[in-house]
N, C-alpha and C. Protein backbone atom coordinates (compact mmCIF):
# COMPACT_ATOMS: atom_id res chain seq x y z
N UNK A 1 115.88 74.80 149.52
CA UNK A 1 115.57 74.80 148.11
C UNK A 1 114.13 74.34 147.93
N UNK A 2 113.36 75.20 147.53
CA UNK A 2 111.81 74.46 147.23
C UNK A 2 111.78 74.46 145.59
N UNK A 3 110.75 73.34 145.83
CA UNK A 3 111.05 71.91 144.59
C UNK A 3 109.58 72.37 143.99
N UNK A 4 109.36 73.28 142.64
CA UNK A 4 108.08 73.67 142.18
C UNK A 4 107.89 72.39 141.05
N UNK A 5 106.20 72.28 140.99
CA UNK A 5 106.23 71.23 139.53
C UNK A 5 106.31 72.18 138.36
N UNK A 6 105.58 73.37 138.39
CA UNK A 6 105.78 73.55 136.92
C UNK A 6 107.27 74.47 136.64
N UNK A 7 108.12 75.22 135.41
CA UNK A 7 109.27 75.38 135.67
C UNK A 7 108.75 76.91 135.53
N UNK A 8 109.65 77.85 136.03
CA UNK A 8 109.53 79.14 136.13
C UNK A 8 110.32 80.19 135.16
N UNK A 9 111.40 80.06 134.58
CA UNK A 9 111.53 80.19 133.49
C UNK A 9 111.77 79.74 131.99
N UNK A 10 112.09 80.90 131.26
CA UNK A 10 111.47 80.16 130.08
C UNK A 10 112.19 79.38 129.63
N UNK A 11 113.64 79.09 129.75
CA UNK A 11 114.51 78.29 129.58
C UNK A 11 114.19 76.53 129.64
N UNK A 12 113.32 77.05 130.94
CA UNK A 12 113.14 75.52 131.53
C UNK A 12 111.56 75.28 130.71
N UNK A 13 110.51 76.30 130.31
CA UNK A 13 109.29 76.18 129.66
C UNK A 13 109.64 74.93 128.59
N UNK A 14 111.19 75.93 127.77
CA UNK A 14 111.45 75.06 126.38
C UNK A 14 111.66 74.11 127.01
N UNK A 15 112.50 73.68 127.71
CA UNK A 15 112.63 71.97 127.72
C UNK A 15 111.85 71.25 127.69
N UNK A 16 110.72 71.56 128.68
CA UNK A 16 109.83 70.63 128.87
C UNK A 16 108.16 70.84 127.78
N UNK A 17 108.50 71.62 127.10
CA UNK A 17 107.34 71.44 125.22
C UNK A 17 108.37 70.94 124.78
N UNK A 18 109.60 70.80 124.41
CA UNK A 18 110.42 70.28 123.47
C UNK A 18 110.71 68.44 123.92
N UNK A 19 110.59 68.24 125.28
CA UNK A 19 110.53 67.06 125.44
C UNK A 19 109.29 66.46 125.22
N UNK A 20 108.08 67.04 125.54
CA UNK A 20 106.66 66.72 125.19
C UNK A 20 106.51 66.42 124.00
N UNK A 21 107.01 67.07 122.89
CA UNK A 21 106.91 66.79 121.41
C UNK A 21 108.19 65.73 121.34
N UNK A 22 108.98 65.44 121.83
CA UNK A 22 109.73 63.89 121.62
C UNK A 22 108.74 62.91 122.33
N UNK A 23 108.23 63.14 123.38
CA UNK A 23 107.38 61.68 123.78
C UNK A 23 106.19 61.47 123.06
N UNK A 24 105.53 62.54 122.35
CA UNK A 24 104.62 62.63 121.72
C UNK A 24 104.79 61.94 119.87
N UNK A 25 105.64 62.57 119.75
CA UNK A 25 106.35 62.17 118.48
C UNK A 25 106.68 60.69 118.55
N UNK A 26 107.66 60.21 119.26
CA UNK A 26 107.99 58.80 119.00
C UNK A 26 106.68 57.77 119.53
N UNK A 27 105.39 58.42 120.50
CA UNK A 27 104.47 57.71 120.81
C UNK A 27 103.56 57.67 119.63
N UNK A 28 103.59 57.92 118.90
CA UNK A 28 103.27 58.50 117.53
C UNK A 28 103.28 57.30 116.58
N UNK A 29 104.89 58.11 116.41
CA UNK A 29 105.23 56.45 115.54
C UNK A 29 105.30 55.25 115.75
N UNK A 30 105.48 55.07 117.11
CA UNK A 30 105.04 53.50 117.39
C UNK A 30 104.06 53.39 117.24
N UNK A 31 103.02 53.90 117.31
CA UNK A 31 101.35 53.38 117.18
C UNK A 31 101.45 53.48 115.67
N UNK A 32 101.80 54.52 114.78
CA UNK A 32 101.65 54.14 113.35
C UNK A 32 102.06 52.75 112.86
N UNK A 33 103.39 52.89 113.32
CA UNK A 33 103.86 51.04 112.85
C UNK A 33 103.53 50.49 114.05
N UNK A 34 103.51 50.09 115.16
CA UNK A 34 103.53 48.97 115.58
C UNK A 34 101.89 48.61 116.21
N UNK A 35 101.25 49.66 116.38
CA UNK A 35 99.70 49.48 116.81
C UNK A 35 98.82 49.28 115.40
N UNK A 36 98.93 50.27 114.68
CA UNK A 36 98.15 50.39 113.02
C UNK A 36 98.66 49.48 112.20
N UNK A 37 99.56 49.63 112.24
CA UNK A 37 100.35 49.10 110.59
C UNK A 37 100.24 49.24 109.35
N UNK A 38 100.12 51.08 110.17
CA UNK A 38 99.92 52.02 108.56
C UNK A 38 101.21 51.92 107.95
N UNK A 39 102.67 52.07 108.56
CA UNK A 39 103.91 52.29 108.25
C UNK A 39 104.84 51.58 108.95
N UNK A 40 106.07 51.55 108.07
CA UNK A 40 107.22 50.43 108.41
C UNK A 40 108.09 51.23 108.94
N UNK A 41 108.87 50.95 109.13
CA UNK A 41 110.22 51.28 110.08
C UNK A 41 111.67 51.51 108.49
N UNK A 42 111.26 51.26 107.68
CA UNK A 42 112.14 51.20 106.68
C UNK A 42 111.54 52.11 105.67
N UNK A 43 110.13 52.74 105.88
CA UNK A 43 109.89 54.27 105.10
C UNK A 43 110.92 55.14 105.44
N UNK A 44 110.87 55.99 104.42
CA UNK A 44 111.51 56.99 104.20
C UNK A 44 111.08 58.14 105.74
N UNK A 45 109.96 58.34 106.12
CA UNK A 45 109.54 58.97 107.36
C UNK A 45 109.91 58.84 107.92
N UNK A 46 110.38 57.53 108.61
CA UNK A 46 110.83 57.11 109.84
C UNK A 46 112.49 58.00 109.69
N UNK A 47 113.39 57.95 108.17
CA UNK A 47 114.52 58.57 108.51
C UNK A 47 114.45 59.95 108.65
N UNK A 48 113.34 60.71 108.15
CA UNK A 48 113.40 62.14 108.46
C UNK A 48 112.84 62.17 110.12
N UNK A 49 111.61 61.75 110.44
CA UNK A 49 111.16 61.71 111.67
C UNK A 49 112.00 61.62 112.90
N UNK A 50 113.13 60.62 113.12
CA UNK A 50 113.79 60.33 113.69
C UNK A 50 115.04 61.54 114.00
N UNK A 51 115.87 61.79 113.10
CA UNK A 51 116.61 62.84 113.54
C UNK A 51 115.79 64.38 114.10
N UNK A 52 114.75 64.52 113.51
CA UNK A 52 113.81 65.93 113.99
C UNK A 52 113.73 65.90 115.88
N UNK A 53 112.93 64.15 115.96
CA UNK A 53 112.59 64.21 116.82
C UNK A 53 113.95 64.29 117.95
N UNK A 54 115.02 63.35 117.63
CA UNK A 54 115.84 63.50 118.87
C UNK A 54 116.54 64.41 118.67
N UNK A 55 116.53 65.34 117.92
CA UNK A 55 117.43 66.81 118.18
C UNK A 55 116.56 67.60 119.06
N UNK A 56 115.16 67.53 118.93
CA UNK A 56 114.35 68.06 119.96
C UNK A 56 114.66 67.66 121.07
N UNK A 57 115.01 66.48 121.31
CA UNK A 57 115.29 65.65 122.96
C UNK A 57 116.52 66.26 123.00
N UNK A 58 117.25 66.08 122.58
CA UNK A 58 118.68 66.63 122.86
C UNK A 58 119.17 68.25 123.05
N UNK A 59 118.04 69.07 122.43
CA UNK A 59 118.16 70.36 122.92
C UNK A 59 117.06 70.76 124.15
N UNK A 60 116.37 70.27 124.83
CA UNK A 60 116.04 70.15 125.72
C UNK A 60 116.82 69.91 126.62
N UNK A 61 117.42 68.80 126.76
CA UNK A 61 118.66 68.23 127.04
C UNK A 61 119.28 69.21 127.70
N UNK A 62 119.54 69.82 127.07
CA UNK A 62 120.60 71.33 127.11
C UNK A 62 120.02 72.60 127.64
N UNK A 63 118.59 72.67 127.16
CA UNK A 63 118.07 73.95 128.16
C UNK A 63 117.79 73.92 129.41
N UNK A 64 117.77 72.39 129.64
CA UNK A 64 116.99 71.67 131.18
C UNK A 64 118.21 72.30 131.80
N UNK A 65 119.42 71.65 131.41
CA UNK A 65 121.02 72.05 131.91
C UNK A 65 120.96 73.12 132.68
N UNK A 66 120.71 74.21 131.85
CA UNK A 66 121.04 75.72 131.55
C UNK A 66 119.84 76.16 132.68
N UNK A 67 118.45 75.64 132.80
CA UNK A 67 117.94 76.66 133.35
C UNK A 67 118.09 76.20 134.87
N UNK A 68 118.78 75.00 134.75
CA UNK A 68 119.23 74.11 136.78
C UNK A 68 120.54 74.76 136.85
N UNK A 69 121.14 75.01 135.74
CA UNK A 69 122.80 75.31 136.54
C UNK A 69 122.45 77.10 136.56
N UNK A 70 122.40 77.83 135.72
CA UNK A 70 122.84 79.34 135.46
C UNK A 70 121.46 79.79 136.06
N UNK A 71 119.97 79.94 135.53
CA UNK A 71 118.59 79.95 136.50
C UNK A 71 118.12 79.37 137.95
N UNK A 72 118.50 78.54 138.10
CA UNK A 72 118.20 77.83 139.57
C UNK A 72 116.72 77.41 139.49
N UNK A 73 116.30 76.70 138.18
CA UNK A 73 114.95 76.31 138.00
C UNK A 73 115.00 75.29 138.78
N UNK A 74 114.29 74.88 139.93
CA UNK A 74 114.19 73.69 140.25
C UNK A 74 112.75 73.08 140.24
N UNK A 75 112.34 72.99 139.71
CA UNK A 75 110.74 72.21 139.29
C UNK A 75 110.97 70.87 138.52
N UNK A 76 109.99 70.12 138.95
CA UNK A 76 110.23 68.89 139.06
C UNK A 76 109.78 68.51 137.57
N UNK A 77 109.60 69.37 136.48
CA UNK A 77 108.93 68.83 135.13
C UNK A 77 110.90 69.11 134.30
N UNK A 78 110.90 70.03 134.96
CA UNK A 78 112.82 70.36 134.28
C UNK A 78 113.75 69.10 134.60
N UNK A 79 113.28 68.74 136.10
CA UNK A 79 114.48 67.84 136.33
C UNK A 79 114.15 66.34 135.28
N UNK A 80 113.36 65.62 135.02
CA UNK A 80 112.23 64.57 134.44
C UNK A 80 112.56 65.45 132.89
N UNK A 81 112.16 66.52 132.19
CA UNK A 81 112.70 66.77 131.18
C UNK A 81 113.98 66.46 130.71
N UNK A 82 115.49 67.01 131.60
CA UNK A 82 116.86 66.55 131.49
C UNK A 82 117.02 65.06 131.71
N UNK A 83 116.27 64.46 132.63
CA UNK A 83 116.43 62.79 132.46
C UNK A 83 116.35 62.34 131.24
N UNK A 84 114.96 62.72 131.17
CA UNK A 84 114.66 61.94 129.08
C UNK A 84 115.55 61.99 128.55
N UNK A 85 116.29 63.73 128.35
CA UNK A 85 117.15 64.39 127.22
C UNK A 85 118.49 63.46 127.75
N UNK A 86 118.58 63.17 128.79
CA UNK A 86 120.10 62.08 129.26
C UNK A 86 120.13 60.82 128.37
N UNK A 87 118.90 60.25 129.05
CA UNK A 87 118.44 58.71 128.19
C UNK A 87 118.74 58.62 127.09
N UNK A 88 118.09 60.13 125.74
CA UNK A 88 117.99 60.28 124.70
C UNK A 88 119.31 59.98 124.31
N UNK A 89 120.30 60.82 124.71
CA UNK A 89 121.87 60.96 124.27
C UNK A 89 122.80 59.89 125.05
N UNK A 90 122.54 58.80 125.95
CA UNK A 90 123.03 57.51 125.97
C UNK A 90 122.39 56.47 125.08
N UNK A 91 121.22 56.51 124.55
CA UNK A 91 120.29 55.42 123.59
C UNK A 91 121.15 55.37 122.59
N UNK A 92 121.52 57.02 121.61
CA UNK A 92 122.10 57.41 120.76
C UNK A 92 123.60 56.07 120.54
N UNK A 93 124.03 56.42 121.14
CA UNK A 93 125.73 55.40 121.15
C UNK A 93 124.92 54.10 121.34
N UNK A 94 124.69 53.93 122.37
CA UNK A 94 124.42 52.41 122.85
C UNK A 94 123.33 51.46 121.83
N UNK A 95 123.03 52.10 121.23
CA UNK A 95 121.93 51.17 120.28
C UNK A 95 122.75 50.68 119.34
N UNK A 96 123.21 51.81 118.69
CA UNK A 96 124.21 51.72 117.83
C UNK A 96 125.42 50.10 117.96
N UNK A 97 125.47 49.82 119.12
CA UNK A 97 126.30 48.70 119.50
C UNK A 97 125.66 47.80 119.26
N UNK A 98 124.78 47.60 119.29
CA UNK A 98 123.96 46.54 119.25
C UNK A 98 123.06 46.30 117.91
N UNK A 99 122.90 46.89 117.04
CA UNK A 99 122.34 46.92 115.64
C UNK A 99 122.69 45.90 115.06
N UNK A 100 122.11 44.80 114.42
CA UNK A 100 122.66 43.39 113.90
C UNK A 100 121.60 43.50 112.61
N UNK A 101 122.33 43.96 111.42
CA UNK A 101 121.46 44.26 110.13
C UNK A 101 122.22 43.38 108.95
C-alpha cells in the first residue's frame, strides 16, 4: 500500500478543504474573542458560526470515510482529515457533559 500526502480523489480533495475551513474557522474565532476581544462567546455569531463550522467537520468526517473505504485513498492529508472529523464528533457529546452554566 503506498501512503501519498496529497489525496487523489475528489472525495478525499473535499475532506481535506472542508476540514481546512473548520481549522481555519474556529482559529478564527478564537483570535476574535480570545486574542482581539472584538467578540464574546455569547454573540449571536458565535451560535450561527458554530453549527456551520462543525457540520463542515463532520461531513468531511464522512467523505474521508468514503474515499479510505469504497476509493482506496490512502494519503496522509485524508487520514489527519478523518481524525479531526473523529475528534469533532466525540467533542460534540463529551463537552456537552461537562457544561456547568
Amino acid at each position: 500500500m503506498k501512503l501519498n500526502f496529497m489525496p487523489k480523489t475528489s472525495l478525499g480533495r473535499w475532506s481535506v478543504w472542508l476540514q481546512s475551513f473548520f481549522l481555519v474557522g474556529i482559529g478564527i474565532s478564537i483570535l476574535l474573542v480570545n486574542g482581539l476581544g472584538l467578540l464574546s462567546y455569547d454573540n449571536r455569531w458565535w451560535d450561527i458560526t458554530v453549527p456551520v463550522i462543525f457540520s463542515a467537520s463532520i461531513v468531511a468526517f464522512v467523505l474521508g470515510l468514503r474515499a479510505i473505504r469504497k476509493y482506496r485513498d490512502s494519503s496522509v492529508l485524508v487520514y489527519i482529515s478523518t481524525g479531526i472529523g473523529l475528534l469533532t464528533i466525540l467533542f460534540i457529546p463529551l463537552h456537552s457533559l461537562f457544561i456547568s452554566d
